[in-house]
N, C-alpha and C. Protein backbone atom coordinates (compact mmCIF):
# COMPACT_ATOMS: atom_id res chain seq x y z
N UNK A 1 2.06 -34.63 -60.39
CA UNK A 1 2.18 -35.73 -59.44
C UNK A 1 1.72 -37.02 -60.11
N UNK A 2 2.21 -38.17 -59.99
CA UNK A 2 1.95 -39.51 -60.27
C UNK A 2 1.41 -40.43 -59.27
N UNK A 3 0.64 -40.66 -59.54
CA UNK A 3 0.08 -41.62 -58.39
C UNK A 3 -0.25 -43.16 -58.81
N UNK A 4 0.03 -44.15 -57.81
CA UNK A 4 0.19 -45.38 -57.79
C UNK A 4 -0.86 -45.78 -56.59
N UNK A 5 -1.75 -46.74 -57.33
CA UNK A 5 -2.41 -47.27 -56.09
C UNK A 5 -2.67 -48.64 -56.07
N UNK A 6 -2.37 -49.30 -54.65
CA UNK A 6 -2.27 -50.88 -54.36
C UNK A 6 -2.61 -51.25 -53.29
N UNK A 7 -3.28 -52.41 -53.28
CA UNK A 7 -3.70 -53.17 -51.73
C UNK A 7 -5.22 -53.87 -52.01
N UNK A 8 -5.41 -53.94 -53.35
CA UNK A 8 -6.61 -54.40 -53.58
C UNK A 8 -6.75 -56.38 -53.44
N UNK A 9 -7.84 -56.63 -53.00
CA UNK A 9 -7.44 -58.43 -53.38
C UNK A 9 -9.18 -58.58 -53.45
N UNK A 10 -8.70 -59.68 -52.89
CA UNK A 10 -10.39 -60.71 -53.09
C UNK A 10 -10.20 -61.24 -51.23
N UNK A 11 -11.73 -60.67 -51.03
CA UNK A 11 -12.03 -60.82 -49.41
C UNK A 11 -13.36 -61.39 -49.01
N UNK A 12 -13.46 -61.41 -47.99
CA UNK A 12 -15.19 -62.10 -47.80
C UNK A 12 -15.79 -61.38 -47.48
N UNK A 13 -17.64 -61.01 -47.62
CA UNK A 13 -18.41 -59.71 -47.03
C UNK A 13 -17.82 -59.63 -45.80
N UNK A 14 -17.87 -58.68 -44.96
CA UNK A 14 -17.67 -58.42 -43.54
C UNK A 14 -16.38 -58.21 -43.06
N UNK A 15 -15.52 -58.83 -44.31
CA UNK A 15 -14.35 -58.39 -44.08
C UNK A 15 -13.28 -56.69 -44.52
N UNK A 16 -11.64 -56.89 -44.14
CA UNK A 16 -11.32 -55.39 -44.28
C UNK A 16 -10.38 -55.82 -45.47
N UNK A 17 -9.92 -54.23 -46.13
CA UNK A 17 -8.83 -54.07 -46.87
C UNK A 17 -8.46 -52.99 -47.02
N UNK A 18 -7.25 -52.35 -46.72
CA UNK A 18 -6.44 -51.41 -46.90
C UNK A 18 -5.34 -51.28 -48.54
N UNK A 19 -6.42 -49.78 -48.76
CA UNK A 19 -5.61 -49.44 -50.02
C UNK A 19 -5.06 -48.36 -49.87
N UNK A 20 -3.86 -48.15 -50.76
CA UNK A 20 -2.66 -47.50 -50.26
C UNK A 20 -2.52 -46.34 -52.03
N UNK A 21 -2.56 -45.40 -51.80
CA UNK A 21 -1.85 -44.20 -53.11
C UNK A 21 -0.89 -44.13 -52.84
N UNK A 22 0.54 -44.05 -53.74
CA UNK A 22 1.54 -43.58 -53.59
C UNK A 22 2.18 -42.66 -54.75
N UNK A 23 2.91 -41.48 -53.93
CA UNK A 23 2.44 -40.36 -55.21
C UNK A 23 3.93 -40.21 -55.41
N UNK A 24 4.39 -39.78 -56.41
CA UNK A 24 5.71 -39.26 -56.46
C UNK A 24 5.66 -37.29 -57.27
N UNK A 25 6.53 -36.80 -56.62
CA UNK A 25 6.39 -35.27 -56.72
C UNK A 25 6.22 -35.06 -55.34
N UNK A 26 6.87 -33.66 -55.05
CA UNK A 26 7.08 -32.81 -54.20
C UNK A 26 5.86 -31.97 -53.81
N UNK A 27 5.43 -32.41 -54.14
CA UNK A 27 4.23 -30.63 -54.36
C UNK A 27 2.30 -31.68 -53.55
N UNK A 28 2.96 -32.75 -53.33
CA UNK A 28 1.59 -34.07 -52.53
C UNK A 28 0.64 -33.19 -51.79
N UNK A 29 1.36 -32.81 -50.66
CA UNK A 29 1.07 -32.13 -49.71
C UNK A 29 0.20 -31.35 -50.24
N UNK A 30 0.06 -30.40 -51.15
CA UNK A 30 -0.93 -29.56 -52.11
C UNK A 30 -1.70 -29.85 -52.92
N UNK A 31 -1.94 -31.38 -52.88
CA UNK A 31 -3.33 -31.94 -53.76
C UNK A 31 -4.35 -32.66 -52.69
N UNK A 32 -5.26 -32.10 -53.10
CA UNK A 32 -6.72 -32.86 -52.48
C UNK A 32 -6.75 -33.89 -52.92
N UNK A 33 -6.79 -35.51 -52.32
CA UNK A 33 -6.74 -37.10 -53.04
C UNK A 33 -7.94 -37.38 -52.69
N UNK A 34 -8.66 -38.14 -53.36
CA UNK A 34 -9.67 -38.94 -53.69
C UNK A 34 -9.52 -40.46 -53.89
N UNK A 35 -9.99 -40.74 -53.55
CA UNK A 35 -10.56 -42.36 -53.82
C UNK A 35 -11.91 -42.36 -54.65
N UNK A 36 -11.84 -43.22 -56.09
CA UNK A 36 -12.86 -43.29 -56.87
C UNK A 36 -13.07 -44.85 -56.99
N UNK A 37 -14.56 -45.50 -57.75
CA UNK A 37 -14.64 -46.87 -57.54
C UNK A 37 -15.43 -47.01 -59.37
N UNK A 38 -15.21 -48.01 -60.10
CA UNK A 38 -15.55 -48.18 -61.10
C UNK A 38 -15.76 -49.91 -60.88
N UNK A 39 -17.55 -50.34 -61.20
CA UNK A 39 -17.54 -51.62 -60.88
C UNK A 39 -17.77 -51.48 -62.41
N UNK A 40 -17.62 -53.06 -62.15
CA UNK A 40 -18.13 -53.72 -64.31
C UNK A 40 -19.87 -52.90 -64.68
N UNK A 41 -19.68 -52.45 -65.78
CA UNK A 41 -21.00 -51.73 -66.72
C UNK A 41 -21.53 -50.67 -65.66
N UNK A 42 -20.71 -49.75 -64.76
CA UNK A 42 -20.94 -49.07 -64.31
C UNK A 42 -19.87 -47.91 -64.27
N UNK A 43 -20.70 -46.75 -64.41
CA UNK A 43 -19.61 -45.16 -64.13
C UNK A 43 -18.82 -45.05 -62.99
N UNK A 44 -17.85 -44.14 -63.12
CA UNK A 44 -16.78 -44.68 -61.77
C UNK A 44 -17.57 -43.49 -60.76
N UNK A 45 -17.91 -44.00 -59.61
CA UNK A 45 -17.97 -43.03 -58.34
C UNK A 45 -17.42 -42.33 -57.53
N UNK A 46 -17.61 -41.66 -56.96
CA UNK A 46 -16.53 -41.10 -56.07
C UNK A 46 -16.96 -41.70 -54.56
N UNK A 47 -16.16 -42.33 -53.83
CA UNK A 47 -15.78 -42.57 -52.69
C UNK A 47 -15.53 -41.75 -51.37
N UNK A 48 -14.19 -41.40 -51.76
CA UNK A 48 -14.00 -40.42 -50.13
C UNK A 48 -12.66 -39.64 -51.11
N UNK A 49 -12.92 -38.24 -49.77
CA UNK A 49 -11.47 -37.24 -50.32
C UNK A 49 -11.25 -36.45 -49.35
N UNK A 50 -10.07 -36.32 -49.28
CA UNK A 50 -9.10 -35.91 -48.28
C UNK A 50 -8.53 -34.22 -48.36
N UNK A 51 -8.75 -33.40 -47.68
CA UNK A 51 -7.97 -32.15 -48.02
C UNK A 51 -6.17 -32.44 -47.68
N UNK A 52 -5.79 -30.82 -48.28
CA UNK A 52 -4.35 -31.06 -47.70
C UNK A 52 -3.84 -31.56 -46.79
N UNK A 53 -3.85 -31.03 -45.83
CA UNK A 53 -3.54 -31.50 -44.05
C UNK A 53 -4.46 -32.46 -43.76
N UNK A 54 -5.51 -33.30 -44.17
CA UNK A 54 -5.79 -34.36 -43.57
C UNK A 54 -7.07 -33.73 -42.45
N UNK A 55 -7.19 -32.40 -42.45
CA UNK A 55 -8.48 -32.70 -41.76
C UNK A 55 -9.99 -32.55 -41.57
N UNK A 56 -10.24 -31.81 -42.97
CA UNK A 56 -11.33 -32.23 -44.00
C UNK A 56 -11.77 -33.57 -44.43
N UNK A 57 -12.41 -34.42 -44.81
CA UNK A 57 -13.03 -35.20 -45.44
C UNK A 57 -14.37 -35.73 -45.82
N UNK A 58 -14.57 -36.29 -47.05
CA UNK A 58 -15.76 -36.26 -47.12
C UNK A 58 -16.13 -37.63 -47.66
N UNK A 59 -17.16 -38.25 -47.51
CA UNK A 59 -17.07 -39.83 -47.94
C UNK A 59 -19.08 -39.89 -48.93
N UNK A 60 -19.07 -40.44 -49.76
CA UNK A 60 -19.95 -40.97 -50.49
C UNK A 60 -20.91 -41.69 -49.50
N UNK A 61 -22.04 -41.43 -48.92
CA UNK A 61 -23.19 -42.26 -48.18
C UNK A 61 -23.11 -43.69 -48.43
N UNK A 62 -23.05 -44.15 -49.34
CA UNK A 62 -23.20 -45.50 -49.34
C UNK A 62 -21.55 -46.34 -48.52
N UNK A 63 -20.83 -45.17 -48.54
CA UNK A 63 -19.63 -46.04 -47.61
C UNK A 63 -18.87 -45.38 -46.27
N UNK A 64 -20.42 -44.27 -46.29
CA UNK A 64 -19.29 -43.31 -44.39
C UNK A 64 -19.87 -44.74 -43.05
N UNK A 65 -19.33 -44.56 -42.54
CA UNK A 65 -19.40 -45.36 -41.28
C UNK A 65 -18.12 -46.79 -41.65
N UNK A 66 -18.19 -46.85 -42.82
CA UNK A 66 -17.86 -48.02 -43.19
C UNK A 66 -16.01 -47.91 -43.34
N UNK A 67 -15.38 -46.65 -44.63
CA UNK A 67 -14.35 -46.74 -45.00
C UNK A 67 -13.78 -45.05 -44.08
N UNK A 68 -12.34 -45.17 -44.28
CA UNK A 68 -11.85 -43.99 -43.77
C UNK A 68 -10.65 -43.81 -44.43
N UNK A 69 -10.86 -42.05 -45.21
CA UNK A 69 -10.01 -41.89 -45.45
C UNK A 69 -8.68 -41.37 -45.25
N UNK A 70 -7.40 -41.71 -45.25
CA UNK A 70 -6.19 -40.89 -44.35
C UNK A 70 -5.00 -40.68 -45.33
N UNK A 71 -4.55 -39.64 -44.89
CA UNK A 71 -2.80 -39.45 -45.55
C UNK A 71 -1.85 -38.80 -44.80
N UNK A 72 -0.95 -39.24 -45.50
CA UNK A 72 0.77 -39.24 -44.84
C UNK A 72 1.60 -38.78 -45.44
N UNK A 73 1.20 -36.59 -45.25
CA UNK A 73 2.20 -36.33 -46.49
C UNK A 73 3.70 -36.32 -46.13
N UNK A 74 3.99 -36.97 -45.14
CA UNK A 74 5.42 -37.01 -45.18
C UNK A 74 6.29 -38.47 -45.84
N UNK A 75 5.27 -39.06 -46.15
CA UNK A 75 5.40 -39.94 -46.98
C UNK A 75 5.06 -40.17 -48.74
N UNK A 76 4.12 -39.31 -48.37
CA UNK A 76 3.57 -38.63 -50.18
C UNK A 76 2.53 -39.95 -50.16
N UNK A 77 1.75 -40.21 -49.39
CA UNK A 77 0.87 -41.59 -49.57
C UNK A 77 -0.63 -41.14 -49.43
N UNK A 78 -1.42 -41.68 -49.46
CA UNK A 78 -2.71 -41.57 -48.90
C UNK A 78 -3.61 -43.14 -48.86
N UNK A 79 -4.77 -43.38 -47.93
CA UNK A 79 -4.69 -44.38 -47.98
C UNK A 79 -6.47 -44.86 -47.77
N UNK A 80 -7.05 -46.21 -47.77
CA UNK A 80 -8.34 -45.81 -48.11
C UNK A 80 -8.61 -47.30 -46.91
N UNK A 81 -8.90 -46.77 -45.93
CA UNK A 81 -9.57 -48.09 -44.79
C UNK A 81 -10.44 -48.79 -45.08
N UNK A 82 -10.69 -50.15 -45.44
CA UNK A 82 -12.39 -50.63 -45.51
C UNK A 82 -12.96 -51.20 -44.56
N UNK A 83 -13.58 -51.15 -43.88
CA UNK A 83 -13.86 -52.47 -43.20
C UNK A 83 -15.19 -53.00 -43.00
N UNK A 84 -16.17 -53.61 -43.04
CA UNK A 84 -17.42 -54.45 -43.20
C UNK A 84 -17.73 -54.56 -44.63
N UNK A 85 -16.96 -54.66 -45.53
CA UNK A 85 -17.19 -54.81 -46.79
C UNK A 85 -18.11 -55.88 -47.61
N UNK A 86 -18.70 -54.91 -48.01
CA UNK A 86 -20.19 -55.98 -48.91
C UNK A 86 -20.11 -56.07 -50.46
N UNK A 87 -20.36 -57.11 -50.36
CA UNK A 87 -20.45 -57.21 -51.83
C UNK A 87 -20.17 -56.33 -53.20
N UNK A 88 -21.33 -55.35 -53.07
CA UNK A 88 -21.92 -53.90 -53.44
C UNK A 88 -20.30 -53.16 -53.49
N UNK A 89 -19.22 -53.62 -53.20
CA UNK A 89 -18.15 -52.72 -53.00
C UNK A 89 -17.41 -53.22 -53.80
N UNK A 90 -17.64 -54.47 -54.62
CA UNK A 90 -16.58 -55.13 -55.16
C UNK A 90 -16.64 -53.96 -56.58
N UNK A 91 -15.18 -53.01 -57.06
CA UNK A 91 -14.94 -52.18 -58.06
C UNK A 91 -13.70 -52.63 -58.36
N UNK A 92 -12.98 -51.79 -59.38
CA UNK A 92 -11.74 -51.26 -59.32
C UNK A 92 -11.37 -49.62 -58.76
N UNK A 93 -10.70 -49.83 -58.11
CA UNK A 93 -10.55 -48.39 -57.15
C UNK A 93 -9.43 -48.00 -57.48
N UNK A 94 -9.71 -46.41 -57.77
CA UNK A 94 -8.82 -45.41 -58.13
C UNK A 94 -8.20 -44.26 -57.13
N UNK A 95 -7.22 -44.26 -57.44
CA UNK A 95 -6.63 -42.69 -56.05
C UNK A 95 -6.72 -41.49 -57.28
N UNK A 96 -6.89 -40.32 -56.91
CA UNK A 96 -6.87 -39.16 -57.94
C UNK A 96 -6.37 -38.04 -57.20
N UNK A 97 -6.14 -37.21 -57.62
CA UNK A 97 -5.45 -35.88 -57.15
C UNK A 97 -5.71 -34.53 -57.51
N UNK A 98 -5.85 -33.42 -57.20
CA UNK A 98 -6.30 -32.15 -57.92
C UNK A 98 -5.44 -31.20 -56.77
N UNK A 99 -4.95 -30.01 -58.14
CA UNK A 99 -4.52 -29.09 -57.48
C UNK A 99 -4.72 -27.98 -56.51
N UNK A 100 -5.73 -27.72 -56.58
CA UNK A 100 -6.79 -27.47 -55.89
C UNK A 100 -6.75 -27.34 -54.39
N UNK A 101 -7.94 -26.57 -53.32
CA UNK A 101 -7.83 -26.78 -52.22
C UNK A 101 -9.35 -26.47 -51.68
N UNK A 102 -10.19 -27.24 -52.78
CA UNK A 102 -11.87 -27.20 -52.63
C UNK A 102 -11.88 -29.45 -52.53
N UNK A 103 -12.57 -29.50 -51.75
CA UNK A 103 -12.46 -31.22 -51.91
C UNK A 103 -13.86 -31.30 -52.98
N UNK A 104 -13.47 -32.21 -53.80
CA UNK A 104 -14.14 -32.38 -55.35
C UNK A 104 -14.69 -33.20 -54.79
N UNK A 105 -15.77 -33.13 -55.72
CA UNK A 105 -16.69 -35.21 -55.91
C UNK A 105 -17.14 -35.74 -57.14
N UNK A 106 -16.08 -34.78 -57.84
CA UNK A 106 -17.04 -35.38 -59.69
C UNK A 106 -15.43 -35.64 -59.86
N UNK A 107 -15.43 -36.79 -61.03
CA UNK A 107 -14.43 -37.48 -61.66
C UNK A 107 -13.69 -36.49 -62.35
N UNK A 108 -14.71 -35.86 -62.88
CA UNK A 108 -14.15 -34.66 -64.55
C UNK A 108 -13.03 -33.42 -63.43
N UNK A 109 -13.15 -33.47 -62.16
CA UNK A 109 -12.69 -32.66 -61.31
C UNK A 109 -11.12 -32.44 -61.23
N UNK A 110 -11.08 -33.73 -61.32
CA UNK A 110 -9.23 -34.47 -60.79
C UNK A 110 -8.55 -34.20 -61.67
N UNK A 111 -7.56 -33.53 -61.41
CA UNK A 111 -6.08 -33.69 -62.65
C UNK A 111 -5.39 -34.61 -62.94
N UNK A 112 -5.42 -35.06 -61.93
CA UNK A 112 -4.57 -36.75 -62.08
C UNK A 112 -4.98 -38.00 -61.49
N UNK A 113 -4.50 -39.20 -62.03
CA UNK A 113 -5.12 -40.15 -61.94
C UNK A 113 -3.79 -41.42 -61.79
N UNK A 114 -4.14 -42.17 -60.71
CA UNK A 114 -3.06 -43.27 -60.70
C UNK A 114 -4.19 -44.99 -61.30
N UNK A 115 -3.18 -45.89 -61.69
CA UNK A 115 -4.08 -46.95 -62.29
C UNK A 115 -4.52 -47.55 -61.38
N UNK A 116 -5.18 -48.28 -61.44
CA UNK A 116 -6.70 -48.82 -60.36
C UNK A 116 -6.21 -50.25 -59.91
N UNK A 117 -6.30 -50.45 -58.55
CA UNK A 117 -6.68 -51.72 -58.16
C UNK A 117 -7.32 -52.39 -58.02
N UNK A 118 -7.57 -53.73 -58.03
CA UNK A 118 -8.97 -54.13 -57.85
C UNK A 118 -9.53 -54.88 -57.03
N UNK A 119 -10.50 -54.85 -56.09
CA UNK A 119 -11.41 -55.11 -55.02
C UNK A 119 -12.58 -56.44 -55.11
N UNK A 120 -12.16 -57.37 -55.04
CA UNK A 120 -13.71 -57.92 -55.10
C UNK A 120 -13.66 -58.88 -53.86
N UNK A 121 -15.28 -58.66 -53.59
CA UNK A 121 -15.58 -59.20 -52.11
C UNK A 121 -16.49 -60.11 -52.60
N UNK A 122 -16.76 -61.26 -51.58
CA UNK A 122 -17.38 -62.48 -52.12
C UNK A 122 -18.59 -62.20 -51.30
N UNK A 123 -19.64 -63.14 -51.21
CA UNK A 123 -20.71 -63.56 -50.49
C UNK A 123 -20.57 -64.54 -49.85
């Protein structure tokens, strides 16, 4: 599977942004997606991840209440809600994928990887 991810910009704290994976391959529906975050001089984190059907998930403490994660495998998409966004959030954010049907939280986990968008929120 290939994955593409977009919807990143430049926003103000408190504000939202919706990021969007888009996967190509048949087989979507059967990967666990992730959302990962890599800020400058820092290791990339894991965020939130989604089981097959959408009704598992699991989100990183520093962003449950805050982001939500969802997908649309009839679209082959998945997608990453933000909303009260602080500073502290400004990364480049990654969608990832694994074949799998355990929801991961380590990077080294994912089989695949789409290129990163990028996020930065002001003060």
């Amino acid at each position: 599977v290939q994955l593409q991810a977009s919807g990143g910009g430049l926003v103000q704290a408190g504000g939202s942004l919706r990021l969007s994976c888009a996967a190509s391959g048949r087989t979507f529906s059967k990967h666990v997606i992730a959302w990962f975050r890599q800020a400058p001089g820092k290791e990339r984190e894991f965020v939130a991840t989604i089981s097959w059907g959408g009704t598992s998930t699991d989100y990183a403490d520093s962003v449950k209440g805050r982001f939500t994660i969802t997908r649309d495998n009839a679209k082959n998409a998945a997608y990453l809600q933000m909303n009260s966004l602080k500073p502290e959030d400004t990364a480049v954010y990654y969608c990832a994928a694994d074949r799998g049907f355990r929801l991961l939280l380590h990077a080294s986990e994912y089989d695949y990887w789409g290129q990163g968008t990028e996020v930065t929120v002001s003060s």
